[in-house]
N, C-alpha and C. Protein backbone atom coordinates (compact mmCIF):
# COMPACT_ATOMS: atom_id res chain seq x y z
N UNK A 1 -113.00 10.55 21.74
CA UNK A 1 -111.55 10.45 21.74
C UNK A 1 -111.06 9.68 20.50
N UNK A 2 -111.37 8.99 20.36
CA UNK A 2 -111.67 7.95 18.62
C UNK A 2 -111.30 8.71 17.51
N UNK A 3 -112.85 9.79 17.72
CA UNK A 3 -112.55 10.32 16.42
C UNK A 3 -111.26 11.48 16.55
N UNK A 4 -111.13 12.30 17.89
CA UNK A 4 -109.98 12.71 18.06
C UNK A 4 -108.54 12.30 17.01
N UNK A 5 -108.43 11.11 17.58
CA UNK A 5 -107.38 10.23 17.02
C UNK A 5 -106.90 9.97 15.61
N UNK A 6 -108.36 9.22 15.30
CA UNK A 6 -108.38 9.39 13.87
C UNK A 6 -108.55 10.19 12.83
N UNK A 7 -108.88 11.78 13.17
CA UNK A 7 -108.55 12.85 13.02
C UNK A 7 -107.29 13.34 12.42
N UNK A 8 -106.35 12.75 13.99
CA UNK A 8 -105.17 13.55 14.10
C UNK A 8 -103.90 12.38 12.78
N UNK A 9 -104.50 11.12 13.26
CA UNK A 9 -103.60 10.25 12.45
C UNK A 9 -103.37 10.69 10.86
N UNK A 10 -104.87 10.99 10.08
CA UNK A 10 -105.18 11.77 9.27
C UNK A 10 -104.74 12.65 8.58
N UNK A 11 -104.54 13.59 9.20
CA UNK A 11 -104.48 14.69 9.33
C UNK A 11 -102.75 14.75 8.89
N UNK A 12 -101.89 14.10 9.77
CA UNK A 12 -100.61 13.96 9.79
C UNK A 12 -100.16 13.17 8.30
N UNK A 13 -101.12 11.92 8.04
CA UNK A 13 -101.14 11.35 6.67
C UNK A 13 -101.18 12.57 5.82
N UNK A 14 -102.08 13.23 5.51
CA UNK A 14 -102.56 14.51 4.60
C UNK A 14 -100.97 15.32 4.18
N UNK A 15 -100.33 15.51 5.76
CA UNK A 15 -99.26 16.65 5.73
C UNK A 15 -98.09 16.09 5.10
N UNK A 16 -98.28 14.80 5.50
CA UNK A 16 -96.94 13.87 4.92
C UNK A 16 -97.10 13.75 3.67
N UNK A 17 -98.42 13.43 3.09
CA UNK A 17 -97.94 13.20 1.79
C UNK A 17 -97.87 14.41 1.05
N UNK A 18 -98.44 15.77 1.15
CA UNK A 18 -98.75 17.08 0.17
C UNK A 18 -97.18 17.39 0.74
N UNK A 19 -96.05 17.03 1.80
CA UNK A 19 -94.97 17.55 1.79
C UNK A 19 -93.82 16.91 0.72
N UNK A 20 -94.31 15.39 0.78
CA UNK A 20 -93.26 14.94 -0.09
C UNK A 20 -93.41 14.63 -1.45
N UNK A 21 -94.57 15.29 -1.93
CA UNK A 21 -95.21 15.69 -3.47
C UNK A 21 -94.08 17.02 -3.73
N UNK A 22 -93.57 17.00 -5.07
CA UNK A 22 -93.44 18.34 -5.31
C UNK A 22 -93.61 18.94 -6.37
N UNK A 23 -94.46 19.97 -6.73
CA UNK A 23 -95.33 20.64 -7.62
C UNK A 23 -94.52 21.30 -8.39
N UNK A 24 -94.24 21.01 -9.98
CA UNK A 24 -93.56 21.38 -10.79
C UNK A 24 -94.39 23.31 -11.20
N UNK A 25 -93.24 23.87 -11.17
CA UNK A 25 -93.93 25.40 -11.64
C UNK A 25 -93.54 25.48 -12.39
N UNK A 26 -94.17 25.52 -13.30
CA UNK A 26 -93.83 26.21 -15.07
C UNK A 26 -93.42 27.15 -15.26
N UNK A 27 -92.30 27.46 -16.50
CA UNK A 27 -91.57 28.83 -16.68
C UNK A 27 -91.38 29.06 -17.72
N UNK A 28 -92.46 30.10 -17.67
CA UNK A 28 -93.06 30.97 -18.87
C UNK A 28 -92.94 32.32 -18.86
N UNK A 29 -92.69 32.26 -20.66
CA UNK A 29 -92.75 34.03 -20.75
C UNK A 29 -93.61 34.58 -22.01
N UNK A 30 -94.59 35.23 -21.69
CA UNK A 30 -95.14 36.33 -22.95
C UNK A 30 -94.86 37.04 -24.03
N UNK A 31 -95.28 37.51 -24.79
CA UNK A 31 -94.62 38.87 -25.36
C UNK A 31 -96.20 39.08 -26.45
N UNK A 32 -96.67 40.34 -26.14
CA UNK A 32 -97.71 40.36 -27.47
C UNK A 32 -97.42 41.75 -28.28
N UNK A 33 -97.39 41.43 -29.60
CA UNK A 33 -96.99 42.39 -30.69
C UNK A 33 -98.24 42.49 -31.60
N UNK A 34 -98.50 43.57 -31.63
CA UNK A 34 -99.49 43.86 -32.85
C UNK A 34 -100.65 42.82 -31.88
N UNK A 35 -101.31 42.43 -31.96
CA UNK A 35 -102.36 41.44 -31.68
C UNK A 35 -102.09 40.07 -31.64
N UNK A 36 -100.71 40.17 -32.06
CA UNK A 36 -100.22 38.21 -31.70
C UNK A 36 -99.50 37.93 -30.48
N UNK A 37 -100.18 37.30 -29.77
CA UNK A 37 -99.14 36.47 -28.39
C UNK A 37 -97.99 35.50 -28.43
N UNK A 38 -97.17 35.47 -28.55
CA UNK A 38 -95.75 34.83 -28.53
C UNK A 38 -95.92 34.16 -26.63
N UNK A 39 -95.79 32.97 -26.93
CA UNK A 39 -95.75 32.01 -25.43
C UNK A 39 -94.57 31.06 -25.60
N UNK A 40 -93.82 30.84 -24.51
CA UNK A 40 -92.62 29.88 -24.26
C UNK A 40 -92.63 29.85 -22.93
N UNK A 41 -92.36 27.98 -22.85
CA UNK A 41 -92.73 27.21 -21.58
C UNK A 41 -92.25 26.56 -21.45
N UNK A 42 -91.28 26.13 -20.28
CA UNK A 42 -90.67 24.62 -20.07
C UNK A 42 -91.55 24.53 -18.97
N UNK A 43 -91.45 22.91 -18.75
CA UNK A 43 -92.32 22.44 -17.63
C UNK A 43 -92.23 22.39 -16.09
N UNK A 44 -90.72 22.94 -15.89
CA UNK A 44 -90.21 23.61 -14.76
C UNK A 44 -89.21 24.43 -15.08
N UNK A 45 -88.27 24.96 -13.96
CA UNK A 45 -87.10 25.88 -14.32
C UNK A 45 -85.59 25.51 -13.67
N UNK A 46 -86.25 24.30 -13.53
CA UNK A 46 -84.94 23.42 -13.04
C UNK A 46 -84.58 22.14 -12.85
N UNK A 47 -83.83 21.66 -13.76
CA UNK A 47 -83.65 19.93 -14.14
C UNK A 47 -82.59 19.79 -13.39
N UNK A 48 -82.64 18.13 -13.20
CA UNK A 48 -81.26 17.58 -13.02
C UNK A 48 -80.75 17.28 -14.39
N UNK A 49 -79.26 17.36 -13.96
CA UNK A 49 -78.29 16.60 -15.46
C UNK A 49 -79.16 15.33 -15.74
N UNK A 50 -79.38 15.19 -17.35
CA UNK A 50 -79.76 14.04 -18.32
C UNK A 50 -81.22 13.89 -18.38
N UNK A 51 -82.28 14.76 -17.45
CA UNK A 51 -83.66 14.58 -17.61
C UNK A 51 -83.82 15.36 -19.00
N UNK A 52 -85.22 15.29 -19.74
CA UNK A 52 -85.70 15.99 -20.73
C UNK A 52 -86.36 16.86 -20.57
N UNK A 53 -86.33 18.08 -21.34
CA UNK A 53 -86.53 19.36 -21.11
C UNK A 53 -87.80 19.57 -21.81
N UNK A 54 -88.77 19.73 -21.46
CA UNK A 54 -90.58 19.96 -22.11
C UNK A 54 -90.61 20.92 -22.51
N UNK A 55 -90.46 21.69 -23.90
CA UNK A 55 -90.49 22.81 -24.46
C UNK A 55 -91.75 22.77 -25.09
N UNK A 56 -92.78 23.98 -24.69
CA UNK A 56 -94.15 24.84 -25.29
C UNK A 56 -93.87 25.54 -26.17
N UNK A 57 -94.06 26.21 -27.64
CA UNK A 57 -94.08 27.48 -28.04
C UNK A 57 -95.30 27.67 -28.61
N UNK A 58 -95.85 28.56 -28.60
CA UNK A 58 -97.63 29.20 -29.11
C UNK A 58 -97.79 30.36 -29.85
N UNK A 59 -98.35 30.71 -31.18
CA UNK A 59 -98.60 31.91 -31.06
C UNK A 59 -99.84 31.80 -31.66
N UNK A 60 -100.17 32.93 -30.76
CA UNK A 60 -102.03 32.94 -30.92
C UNK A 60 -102.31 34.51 -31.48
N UNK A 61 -103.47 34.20 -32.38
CA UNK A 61 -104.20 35.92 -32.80
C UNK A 61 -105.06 35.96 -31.72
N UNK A 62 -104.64 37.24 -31.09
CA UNK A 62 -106.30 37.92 -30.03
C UNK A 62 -106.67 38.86 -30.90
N UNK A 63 -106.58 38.44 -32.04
CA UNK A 63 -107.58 39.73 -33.16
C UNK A 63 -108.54 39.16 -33.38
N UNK A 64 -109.94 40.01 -33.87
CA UNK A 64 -111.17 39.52 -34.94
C UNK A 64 -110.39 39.32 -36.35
N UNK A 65 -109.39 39.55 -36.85
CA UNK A 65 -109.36 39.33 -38.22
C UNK A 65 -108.28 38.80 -38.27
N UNK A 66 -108.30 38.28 -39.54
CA UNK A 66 -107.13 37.21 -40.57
C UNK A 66 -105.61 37.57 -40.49
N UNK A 67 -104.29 37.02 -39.79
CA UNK A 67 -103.38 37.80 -39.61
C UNK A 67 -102.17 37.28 -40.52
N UNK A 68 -101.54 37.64 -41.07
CA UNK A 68 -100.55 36.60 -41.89
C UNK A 68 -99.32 37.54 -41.47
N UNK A 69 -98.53 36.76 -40.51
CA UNK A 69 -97.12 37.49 -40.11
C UNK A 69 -95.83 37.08 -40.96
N UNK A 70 -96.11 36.31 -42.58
CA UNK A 70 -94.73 36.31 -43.28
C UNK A 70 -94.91 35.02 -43.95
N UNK A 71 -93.49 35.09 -44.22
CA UNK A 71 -93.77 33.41 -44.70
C UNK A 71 -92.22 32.68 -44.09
N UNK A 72 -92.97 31.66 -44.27
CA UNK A 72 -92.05 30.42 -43.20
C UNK A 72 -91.41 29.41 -44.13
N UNK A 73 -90.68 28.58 -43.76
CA UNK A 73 -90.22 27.08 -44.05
C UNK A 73 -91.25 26.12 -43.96
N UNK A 74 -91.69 25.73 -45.23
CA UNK A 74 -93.05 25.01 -45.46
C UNK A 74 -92.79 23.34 -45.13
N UNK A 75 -91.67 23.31 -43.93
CA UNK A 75 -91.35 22.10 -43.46
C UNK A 75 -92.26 22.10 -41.76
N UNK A 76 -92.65 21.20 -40.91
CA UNK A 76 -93.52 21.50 -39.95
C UNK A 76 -92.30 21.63 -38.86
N UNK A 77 -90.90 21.28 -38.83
CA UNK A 77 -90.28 20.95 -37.85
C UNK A 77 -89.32 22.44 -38.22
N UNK A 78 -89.05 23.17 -38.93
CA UNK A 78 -88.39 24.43 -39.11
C UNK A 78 -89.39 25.69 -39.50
N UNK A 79 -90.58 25.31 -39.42
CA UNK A 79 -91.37 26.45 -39.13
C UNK A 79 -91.13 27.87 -37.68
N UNK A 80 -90.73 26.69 -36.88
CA UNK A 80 -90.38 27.51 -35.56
C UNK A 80 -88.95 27.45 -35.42
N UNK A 81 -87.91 28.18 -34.77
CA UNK A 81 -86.92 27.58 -33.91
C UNK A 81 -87.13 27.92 -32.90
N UNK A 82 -86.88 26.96 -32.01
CA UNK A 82 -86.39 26.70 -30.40
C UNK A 82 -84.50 26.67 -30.56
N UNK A 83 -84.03 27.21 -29.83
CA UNK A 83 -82.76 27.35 -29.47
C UNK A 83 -82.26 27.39 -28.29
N UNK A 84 -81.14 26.41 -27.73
CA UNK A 84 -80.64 26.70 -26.16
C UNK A 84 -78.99 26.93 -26.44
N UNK A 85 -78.79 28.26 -25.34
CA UNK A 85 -77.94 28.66 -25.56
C UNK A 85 -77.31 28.52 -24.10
N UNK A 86 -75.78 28.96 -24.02
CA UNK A 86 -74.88 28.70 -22.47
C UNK A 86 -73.57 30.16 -22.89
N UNK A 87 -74.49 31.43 -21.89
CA UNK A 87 -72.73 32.11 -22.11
C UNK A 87 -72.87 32.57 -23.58
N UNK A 88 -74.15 32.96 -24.15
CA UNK A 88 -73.85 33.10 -25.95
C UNK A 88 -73.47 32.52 -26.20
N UNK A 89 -72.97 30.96 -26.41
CA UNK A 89 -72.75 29.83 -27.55
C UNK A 89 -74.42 29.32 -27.65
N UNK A 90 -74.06 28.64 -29.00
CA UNK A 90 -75.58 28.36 -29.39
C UNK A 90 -74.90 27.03 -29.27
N UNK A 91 -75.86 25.95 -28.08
CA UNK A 91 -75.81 24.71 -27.81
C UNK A 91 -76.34 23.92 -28.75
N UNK A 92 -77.92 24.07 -29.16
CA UNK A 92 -78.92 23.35 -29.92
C UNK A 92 -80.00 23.93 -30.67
N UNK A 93 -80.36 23.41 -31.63
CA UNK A 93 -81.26 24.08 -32.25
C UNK A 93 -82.08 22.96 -32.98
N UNK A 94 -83.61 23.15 -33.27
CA UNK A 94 -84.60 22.28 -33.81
C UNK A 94 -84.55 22.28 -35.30
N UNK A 95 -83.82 23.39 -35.64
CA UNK A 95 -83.71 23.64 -37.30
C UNK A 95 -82.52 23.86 -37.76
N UNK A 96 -81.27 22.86 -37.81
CA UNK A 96 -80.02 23.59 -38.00
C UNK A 96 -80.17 24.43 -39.50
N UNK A 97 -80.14 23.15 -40.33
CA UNK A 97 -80.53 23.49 -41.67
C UNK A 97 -81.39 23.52 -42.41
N UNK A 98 -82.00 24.89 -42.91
CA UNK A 98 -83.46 24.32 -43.78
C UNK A 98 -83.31 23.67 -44.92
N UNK A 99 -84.48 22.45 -45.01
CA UNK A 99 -84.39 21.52 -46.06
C UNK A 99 -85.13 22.38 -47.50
N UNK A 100 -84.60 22.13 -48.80
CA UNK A 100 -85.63 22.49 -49.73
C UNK A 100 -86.43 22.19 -49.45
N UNK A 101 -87.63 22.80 -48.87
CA UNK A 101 -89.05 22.14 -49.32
C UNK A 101 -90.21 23.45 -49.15
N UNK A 102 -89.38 24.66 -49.96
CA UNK A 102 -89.99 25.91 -50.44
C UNK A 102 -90.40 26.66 -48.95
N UNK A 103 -91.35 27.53 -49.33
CA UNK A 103 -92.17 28.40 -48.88
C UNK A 103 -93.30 28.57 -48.34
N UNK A 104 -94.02 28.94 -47.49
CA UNK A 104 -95.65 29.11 -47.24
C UNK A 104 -95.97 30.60 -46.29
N UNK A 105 -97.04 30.90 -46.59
CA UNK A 105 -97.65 31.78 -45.96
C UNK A 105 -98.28 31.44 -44.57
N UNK A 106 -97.39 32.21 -43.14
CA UNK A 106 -97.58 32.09 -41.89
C UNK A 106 -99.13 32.68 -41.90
N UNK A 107 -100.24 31.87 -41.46
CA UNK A 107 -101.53 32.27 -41.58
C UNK A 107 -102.49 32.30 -40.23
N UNK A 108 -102.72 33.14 -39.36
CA UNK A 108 -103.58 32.52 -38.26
C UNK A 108 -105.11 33.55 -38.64
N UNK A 109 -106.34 32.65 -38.41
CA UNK A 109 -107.30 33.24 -38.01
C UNK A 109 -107.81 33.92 -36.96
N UNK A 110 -108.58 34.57 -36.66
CA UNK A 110 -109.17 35.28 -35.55
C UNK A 110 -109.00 33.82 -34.30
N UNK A 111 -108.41 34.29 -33.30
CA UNK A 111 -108.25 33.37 -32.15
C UNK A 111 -107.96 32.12 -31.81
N UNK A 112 -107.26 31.90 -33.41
CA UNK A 112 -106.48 30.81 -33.64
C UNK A 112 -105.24 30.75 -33.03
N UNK A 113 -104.73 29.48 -32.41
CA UNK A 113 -103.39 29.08 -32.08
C UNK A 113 -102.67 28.75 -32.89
N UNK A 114 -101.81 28.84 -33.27
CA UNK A 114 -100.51 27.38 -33.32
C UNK A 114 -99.49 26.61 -32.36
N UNK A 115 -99.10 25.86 -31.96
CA UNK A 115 -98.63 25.28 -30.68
C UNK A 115 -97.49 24.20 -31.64
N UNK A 116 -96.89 24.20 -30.41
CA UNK A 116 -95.55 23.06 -31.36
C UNK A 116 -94.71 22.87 -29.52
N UNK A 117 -94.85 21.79 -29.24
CA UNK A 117 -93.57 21.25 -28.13
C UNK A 117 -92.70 20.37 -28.51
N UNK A 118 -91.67 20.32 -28.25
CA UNK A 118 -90.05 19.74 -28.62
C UNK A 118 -89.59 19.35 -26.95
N UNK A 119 -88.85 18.58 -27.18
CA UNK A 119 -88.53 17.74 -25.83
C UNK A 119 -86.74 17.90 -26.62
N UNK A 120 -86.04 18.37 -25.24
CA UNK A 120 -84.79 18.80 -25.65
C UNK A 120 -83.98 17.89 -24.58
N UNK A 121 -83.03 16.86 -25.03
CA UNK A 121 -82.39 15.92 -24.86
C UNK A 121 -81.23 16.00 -23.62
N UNK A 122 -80.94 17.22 -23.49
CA UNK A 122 -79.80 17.97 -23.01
C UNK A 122 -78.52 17.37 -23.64
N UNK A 123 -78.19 17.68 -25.19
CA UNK A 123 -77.64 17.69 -25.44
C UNK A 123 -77.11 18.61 -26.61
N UNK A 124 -75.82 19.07 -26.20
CA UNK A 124 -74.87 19.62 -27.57
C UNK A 124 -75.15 19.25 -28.69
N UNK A 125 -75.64 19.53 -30.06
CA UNK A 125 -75.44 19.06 -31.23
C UNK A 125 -74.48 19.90 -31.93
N UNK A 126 -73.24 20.37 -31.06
CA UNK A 126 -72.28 20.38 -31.99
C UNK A 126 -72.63 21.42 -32.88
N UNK A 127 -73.35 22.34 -33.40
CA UNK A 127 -73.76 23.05 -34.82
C UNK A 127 -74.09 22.42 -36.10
N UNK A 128 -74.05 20.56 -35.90
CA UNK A 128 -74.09 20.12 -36.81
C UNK A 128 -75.90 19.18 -36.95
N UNK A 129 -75.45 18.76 -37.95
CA UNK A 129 -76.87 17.90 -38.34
C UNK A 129 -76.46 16.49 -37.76
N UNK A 130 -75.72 15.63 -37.89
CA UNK A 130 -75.26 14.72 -37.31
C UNK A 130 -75.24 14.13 -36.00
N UNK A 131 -75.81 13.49 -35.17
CA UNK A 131 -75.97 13.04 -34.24
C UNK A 131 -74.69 12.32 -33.67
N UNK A 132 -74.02 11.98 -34.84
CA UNK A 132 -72.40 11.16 -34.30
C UNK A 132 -71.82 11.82 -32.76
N UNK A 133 -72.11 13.90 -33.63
CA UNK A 133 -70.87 14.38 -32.60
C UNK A 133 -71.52 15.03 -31.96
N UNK A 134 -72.90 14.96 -31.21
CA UNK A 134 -73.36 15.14 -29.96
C UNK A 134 -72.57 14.71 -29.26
N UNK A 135 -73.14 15.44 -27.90
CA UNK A 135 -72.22 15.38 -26.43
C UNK A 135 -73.30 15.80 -25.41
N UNK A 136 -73.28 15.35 -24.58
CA UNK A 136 -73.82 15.64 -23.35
C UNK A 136 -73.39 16.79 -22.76
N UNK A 137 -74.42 17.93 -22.22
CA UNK A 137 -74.16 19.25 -21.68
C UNK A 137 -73.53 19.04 -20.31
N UNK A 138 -73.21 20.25 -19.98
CA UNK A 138 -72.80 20.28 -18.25
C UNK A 138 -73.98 21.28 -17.63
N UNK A 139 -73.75 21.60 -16.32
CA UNK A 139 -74.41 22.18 -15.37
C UNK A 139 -74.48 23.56 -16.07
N UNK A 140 -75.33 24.21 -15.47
CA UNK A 140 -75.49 25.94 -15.33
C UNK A 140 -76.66 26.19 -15.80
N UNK A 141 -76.91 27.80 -16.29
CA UNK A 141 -77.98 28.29 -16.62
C UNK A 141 -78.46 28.47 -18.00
N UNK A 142 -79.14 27.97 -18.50
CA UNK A 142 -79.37 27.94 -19.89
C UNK A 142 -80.75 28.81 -20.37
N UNK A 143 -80.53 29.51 -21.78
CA UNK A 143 -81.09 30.28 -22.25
C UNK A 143 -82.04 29.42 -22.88
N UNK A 144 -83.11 29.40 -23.15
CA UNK A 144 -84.27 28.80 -24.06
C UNK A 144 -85.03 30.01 -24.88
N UNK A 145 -84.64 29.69 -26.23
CA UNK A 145 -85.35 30.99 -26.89
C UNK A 145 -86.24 30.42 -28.21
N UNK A 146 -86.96 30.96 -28.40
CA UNK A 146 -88.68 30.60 -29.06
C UNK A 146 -88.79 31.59 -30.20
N UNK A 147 -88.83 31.35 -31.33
CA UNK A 147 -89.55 32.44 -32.52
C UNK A 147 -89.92 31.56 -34.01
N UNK A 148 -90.83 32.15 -34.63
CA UNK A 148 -91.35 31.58 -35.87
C UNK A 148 -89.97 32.10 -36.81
N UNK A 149 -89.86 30.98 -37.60
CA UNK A 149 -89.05 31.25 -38.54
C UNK A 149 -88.90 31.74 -39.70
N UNK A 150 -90.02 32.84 -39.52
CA UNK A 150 -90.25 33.67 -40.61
C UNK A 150 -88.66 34.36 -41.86
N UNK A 151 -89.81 34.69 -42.61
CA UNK A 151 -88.60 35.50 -44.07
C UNK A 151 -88.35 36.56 -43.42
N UNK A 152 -89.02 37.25 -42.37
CA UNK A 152 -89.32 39.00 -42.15
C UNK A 152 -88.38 38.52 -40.85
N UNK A 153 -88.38 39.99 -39.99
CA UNK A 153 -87.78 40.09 -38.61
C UNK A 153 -89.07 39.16 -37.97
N UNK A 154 -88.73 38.25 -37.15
CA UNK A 154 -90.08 37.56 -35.79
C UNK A 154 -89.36 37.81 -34.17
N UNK A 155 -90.53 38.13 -33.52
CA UNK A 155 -90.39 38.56 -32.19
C UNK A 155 -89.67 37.21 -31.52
N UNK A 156 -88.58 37.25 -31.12
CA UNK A 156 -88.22 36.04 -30.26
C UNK A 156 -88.32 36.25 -28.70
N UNK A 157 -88.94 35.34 -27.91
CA UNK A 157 -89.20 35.31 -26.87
C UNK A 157 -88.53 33.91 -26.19
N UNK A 158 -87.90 34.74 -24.32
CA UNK A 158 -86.41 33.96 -23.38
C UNK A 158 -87.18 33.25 -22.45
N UNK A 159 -86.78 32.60 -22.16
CA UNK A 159 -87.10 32.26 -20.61
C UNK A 159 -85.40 31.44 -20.29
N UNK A 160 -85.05 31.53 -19.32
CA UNK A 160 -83.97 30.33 -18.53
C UNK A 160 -84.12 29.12 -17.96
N UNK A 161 -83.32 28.32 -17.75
CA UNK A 161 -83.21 27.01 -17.05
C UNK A 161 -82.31 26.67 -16.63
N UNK A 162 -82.41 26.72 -15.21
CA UNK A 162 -80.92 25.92 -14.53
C UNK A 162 -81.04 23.77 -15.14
N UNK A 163 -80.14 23.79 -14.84
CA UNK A 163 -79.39 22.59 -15.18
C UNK A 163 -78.28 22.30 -13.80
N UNK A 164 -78.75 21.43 -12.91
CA UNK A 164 -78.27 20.95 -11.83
C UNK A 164 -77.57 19.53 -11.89
């Protein structure tokens, strides 16, 4: 009867705590072109107002050979843009303006990654470079969109996010 008990006490511990855990699901989307995978990820798909937003972007060769998709902004922070949008207005962006600092050739090897995450503030920057005239967003559903910032056309890949 003991172990009955202590079983059941257990048991009820176990349920209580795996109920009031709650398991963030990631929200992600694909896209593969030619042999390159395009990946975008936030770390869930639904914040409260003022938390930070965990942005993934990846693109990987699933080829055997050498792939060069263009050339980029030979800066490491405007190589990619990340963009969040509300309703088609463009809220924010990681690259308003590219800085001179030339050119380079987008280069991946056979089963090579590139990876880049940005943590997005939830805030408006206004269209500007300036931090003065940020503003804090409101509620709703927000667009999160992902692409290399190539010279050529680049595959951009969506996912959403509520904002509670």
């Amino acid at each position: 009867m003991k172990w009955f008990l202590l079983l059941l006490a257990l048991s009820g511990f176990v349920m209580t705590a795996w109920g009031c855990s709650e398991i963030p699901i990631l929200n992600s989307a694909t896209v593969e072109e030619n042999g390159i995978e395009y990946y975008l990820e936030t770390d869930k798909s639904s914040y409260p107002l003022g938390e930070d937003v965990s942005i993934r972007y990846r693109v990987t060769n699933k080829t055997d050979e050498v792939r060069e998709l263009g050339t980029v902004i030979n800066c490491e922070y405007c190589i990619r843009q990340v963009q969040i949008a509300l309703n088609g207005e463009d809220i924010w962006r990681t690259c308003r303006v590219p800085p001179p600092c030339g050119q380079k050739v987008f280069r991946l090897n056979p089963r090579e990654s590139w990876e880049y995450t940005e943590a997005w503030n939830m805030v408006n920057d206004n269209g500007t470079l300036e931090p003065e005239d940020d503003f804090p967003i409101g509620k709703g559903t927000y667009k999160v969109i992902g692409r290399l910032s190539l010279s050529e056309v680049s595959v951009q890949i969506t996912i959403f996010i509520e904002i509670k």
